[in-house]
N, C-alpha and C. Protein backbone atom coordinates (compact mmCIF):
# COMPACT_ATOMS: atom_id res chain seq x y z
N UNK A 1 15.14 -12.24 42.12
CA UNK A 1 15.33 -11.26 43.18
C UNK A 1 16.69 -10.58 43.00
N UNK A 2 16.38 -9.15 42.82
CA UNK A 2 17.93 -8.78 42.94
C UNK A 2 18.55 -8.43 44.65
N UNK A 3 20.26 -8.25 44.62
CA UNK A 3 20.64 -8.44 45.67
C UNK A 3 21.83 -7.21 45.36
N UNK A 4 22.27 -6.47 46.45
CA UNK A 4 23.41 -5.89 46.62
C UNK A 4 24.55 -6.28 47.40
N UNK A 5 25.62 -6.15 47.27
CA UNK A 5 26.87 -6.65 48.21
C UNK A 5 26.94 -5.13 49.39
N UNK A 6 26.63 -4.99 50.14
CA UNK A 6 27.04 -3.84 51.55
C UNK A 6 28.07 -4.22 52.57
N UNK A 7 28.68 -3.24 53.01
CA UNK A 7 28.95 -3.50 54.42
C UNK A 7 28.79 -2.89 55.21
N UNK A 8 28.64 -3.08 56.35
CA UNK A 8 28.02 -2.53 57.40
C UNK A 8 29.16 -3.05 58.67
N UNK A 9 29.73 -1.57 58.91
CA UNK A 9 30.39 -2.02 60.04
C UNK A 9 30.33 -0.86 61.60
N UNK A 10 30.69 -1.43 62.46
CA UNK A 10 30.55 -0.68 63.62
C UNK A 10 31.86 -0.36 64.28
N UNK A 11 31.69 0.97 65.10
CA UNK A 11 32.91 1.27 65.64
C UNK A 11 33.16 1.00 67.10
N UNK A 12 33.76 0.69 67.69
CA UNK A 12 33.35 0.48 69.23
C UNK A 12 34.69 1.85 69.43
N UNK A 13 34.64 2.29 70.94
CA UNK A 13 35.03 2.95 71.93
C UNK A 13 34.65 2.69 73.36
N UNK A 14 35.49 2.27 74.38
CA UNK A 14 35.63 2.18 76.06
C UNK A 14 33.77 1.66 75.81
N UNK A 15 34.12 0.44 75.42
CA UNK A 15 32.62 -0.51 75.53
C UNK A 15 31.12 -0.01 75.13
N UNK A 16 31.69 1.14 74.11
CA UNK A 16 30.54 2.32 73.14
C UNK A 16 30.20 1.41 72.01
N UNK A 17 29.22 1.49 71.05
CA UNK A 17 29.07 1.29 69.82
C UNK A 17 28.34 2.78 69.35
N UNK A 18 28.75 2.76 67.90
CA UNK A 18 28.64 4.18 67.35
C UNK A 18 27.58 3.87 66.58
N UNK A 19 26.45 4.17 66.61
CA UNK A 19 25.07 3.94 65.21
C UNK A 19 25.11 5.33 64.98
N UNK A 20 24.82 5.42 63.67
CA UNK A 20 24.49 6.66 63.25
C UNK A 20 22.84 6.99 62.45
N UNK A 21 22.38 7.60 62.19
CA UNK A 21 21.26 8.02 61.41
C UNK A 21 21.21 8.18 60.57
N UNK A 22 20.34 7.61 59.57
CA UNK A 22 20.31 7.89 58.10
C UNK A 22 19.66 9.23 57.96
N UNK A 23 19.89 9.79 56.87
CA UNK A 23 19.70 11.42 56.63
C UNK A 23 18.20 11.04 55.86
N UNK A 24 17.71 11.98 55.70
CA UNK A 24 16.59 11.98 54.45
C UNK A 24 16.92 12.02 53.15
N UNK A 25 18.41 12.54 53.32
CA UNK A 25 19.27 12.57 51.71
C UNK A 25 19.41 11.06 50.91
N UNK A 26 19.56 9.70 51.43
CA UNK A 26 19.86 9.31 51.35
C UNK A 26 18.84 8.24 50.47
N UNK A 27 19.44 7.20 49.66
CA UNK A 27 18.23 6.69 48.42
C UNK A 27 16.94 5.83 49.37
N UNK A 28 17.90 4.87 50.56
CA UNK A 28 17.11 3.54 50.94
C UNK A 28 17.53 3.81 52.85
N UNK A 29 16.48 3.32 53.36
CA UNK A 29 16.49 3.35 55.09
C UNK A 29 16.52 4.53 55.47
N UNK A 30 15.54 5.71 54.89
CA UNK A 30 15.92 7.08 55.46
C UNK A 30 15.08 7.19 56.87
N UNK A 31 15.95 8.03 57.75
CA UNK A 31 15.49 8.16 59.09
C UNK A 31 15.69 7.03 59.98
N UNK A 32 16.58 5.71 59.90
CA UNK A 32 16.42 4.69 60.32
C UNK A 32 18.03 4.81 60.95
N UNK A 33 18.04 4.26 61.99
CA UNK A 33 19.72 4.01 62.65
C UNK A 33 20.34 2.38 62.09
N UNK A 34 21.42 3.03 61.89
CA UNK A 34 22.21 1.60 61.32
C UNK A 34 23.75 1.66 61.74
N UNK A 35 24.47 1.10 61.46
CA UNK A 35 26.15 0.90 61.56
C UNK A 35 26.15 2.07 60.21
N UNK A 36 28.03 2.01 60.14
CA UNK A 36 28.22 2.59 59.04
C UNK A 36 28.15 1.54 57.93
N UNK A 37 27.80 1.97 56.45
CA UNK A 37 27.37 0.89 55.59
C UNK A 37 27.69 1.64 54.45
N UNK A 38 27.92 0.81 53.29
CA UNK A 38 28.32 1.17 51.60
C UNK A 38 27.68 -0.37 51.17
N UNK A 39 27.92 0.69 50.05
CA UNK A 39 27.74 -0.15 48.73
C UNK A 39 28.90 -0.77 48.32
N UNK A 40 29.12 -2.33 48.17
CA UNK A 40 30.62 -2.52 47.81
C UNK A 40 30.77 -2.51 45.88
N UNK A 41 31.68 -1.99 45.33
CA UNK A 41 31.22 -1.97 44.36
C UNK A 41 32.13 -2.88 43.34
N UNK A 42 32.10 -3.04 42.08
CA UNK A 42 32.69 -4.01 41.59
C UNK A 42 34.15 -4.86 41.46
N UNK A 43 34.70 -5.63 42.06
CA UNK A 43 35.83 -6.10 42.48
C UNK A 43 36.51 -5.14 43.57
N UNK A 44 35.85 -4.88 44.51
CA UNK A 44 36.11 -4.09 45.76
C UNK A 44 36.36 -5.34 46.87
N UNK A 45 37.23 -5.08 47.81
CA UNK A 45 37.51 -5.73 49.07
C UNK A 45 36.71 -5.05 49.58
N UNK A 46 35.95 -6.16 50.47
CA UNK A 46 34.49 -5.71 51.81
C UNK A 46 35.69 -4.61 52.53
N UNK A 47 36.39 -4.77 53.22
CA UNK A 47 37.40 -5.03 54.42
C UNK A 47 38.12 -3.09 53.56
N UNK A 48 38.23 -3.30 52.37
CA UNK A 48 38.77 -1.64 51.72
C UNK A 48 37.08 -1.05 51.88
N UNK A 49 36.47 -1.44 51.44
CA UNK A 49 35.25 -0.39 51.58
C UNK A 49 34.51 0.12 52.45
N UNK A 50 35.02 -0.30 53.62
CA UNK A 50 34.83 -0.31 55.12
C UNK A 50 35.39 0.70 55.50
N UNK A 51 36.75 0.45 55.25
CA UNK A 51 37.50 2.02 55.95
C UNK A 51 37.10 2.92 54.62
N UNK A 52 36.93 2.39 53.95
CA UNK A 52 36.52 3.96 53.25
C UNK A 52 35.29 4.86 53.50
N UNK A 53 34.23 3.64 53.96
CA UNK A 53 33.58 4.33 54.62
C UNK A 53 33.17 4.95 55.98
N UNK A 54 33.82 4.04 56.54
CA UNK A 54 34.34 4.81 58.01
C UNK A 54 34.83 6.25 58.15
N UNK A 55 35.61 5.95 57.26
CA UNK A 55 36.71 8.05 56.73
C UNK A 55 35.40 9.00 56.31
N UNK A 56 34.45 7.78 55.63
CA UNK A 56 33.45 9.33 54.89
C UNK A 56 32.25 9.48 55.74
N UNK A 57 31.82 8.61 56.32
CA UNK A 57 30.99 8.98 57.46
C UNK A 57 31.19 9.23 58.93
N UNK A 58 32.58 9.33 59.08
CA UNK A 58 32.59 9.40 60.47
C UNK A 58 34.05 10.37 60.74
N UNK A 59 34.88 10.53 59.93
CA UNK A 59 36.28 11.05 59.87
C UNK A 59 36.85 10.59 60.25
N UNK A 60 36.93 9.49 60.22
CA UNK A 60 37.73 8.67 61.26
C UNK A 60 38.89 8.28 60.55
N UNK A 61 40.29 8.85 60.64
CA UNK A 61 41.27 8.24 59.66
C UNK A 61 41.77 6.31 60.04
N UNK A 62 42.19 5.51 59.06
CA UNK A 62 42.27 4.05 59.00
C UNK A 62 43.50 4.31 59.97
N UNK A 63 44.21 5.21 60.32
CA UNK A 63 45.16 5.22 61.33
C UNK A 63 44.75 5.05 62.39
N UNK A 64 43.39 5.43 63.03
CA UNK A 64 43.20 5.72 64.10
C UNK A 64 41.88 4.67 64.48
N UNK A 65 41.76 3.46 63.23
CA UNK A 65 40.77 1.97 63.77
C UNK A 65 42.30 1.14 64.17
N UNK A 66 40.94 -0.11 64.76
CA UNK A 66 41.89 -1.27 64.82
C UNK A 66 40.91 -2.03 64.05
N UNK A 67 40.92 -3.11 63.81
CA UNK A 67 39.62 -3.97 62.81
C UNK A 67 40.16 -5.52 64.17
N UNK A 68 38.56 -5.28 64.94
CA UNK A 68 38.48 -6.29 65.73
C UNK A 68 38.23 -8.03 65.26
N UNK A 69 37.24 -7.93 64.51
CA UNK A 69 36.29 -9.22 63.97
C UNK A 69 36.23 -8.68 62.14
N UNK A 70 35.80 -9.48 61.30
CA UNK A 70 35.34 -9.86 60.20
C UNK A 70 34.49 -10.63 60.88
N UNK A 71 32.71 -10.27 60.16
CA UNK A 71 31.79 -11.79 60.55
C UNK A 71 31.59 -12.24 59.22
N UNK A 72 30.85 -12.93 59.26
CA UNK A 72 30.12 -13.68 57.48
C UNK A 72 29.50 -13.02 56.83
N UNK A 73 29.26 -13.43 55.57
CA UNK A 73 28.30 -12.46 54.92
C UNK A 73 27.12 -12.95 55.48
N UNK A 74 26.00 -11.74 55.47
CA UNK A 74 24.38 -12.30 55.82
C UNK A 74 23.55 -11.79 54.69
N UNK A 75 22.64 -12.57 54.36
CA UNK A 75 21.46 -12.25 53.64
C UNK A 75 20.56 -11.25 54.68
N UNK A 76 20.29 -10.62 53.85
CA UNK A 76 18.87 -9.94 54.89
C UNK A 76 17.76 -9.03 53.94
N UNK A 77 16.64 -9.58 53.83
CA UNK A 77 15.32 -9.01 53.43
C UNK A 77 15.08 -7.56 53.94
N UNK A 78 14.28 -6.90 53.26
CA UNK A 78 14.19 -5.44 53.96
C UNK A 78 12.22 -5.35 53.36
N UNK A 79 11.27 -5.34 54.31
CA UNK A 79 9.83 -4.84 53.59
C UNK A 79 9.90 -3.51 53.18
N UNK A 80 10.94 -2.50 53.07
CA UNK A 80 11.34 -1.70 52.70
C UNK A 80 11.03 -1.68 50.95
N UNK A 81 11.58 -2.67 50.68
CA UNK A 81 12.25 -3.29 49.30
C UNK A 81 11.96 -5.15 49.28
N UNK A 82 10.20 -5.26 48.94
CA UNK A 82 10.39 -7.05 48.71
C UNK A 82 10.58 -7.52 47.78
N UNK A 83 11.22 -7.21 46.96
CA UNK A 83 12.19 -8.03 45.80
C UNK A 83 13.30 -7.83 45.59
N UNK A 84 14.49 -7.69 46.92
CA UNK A 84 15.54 -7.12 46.79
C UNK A 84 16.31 -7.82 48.34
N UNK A 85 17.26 -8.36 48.07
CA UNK A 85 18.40 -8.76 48.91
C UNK A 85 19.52 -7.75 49.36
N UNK A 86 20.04 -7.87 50.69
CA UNK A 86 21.06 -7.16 50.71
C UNK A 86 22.12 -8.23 51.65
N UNK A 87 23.30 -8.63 50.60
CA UNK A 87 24.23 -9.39 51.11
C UNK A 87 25.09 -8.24 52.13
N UNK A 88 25.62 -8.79 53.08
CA UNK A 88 26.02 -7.88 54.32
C UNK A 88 27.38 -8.22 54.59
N UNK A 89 28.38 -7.73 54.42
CA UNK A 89 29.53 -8.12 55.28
C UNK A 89 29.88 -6.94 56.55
N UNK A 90 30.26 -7.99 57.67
CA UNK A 90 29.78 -7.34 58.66
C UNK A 90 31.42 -7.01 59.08
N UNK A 91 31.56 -5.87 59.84
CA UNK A 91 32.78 -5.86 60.31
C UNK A 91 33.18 -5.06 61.74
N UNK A 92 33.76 -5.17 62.48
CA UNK A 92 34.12 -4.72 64.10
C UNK A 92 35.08 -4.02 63.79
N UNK A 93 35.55 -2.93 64.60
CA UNK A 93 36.56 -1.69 64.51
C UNK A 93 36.69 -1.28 66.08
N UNK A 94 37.75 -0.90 66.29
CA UNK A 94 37.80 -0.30 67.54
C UNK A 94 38.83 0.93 67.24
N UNK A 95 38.17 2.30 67.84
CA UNK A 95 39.16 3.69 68.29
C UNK A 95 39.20 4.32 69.32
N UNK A 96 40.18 4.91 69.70
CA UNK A 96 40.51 5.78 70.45
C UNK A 96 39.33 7.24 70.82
N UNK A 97 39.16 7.52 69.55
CA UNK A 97 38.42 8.99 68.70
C UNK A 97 36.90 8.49 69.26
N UNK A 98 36.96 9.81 69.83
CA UNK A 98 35.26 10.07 69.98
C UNK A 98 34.62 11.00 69.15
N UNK A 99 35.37 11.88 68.82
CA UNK A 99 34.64 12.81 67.57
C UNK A 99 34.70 12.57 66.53
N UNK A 100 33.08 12.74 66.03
CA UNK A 100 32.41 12.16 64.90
C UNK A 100 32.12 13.21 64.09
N UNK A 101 32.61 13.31 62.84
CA UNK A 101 31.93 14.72 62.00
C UNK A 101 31.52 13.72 60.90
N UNK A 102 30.04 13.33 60.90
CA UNK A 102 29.07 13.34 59.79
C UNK A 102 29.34 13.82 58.21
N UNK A 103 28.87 13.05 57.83
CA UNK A 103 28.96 13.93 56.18
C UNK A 103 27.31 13.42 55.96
N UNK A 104 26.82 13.90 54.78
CA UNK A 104 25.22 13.66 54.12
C UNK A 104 24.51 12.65 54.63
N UNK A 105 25.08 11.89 54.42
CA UNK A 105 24.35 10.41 54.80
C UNK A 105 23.98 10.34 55.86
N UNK A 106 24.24 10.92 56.97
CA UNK A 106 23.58 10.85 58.50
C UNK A 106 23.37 11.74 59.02
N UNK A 107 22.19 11.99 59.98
CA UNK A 107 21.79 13.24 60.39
C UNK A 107 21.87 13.46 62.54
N UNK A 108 22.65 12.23 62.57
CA UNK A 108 23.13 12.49 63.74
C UNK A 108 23.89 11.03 64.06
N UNK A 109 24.16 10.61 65.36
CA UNK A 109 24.71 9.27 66.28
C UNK A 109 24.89 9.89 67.29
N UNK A 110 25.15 8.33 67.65
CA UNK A 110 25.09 7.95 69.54
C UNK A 110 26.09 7.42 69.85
N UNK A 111 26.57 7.01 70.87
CA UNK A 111 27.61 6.06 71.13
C UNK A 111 26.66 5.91 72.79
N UNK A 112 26.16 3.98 71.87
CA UNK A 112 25.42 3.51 72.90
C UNK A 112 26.18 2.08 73.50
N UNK A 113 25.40 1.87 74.69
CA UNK A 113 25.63 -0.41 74.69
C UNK A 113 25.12 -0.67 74.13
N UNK A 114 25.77 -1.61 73.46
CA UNK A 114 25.33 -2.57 72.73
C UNK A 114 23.65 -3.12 73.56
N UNK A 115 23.67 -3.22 74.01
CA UNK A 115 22.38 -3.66 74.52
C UNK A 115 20.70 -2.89 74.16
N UNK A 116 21.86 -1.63 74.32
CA UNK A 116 20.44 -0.53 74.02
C UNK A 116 20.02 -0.73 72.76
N UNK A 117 20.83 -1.77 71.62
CA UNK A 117 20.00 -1.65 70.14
C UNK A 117 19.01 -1.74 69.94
N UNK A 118 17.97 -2.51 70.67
CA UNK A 118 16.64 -2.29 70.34
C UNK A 118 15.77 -1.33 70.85
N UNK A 119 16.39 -0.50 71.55
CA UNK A 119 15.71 0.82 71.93
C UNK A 119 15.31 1.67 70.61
N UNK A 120 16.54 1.10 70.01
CA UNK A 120 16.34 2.54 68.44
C UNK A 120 15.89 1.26 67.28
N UNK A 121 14.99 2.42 66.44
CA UNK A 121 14.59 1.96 65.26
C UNK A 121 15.23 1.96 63.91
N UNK A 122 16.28 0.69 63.80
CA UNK A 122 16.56 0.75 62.63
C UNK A 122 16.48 0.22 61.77
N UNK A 123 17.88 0.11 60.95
CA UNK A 123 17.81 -0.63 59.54
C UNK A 123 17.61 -2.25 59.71
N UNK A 124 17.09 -3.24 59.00
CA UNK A 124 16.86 -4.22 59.37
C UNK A 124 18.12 -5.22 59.83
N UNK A 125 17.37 -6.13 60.99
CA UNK A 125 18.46 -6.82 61.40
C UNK A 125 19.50 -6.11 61.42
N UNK A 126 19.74 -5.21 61.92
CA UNK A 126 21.03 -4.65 63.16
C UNK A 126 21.37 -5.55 64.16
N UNK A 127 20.49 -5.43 64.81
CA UNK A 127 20.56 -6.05 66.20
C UNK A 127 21.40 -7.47 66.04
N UNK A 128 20.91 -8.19 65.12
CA UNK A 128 21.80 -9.43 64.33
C UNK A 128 23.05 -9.16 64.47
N UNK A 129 23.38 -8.16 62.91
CA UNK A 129 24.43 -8.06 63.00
C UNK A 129 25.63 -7.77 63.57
N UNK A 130 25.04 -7.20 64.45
CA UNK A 130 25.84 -6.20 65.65
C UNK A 130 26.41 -7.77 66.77
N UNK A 131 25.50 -8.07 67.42
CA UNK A 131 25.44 -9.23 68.26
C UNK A 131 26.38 -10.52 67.28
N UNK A 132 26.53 -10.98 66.49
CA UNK A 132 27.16 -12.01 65.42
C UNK A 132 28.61 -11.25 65.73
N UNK A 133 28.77 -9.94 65.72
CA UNK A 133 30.08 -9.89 65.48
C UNK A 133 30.88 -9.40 67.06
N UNK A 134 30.03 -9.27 68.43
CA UNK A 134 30.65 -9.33 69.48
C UNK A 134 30.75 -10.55 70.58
């Protein structure tokens, strides 16, 4: 089975969480709501690839997070993809910033409760991850 290293992290604001939408542009989970997420890539810090992707999907400069939690890594299956793992490092952020300018990868967000995650249809085990790290 192959497996990828991701992270997937969320932003909170005044008791908000930020999901965003996957674009149709995008290779895997298109149309599906998730945290922000990368690919970590070879001898990369989870924790650097996080704010990097935070900056590219959301504009959010690393000045303007705080990094609440680190959770564990998680395995998680996708029927998306059944011969394929996606190792997860999960991570908590908190800002000030409510404006979100998108780049490709997403074709909109919310800033919901946490509670409302299963209202929306997303990427697998969200709801997990999200909940593990508050």
């Amino acid at each position: 089975m192959r497996s990828t290293k991701i992270i997937t992290a969320f932003v909170t604001n005044n008791d908000k969480v930020l999901i965003l939408k996957r674009s149709h542009k995008v290779k895997s989970m298109k149309g599906l709501w998730g945290g922000v997420s990368g690919i970590i890539e070879e001898g990369e810090e989870p924790l650097e690839r996080a704010k990097i992707e935070i900056y590219e999907e959301t504009g959010a400069s690393i000045e303007s997070l705080r990094l609440l939690k680190s959770g564990r890594e998680m395995a998680v299956s996708s029927p998306q993809y059944p011969d394929h793992q996606w190792i997860i490092f999960p991570f908590l952020f908190e800002t000030h910033r409510t404006e979100i300018m998108l780049n490709w990868e997403n074709s909109s967000y919310r800033w919901i409760d946490a509670k409302e995650i299963h209202e929306y249809k997303t990427v697998p085990n969200l709801a997990d991850v999200l909940f593990n790290l508050l």
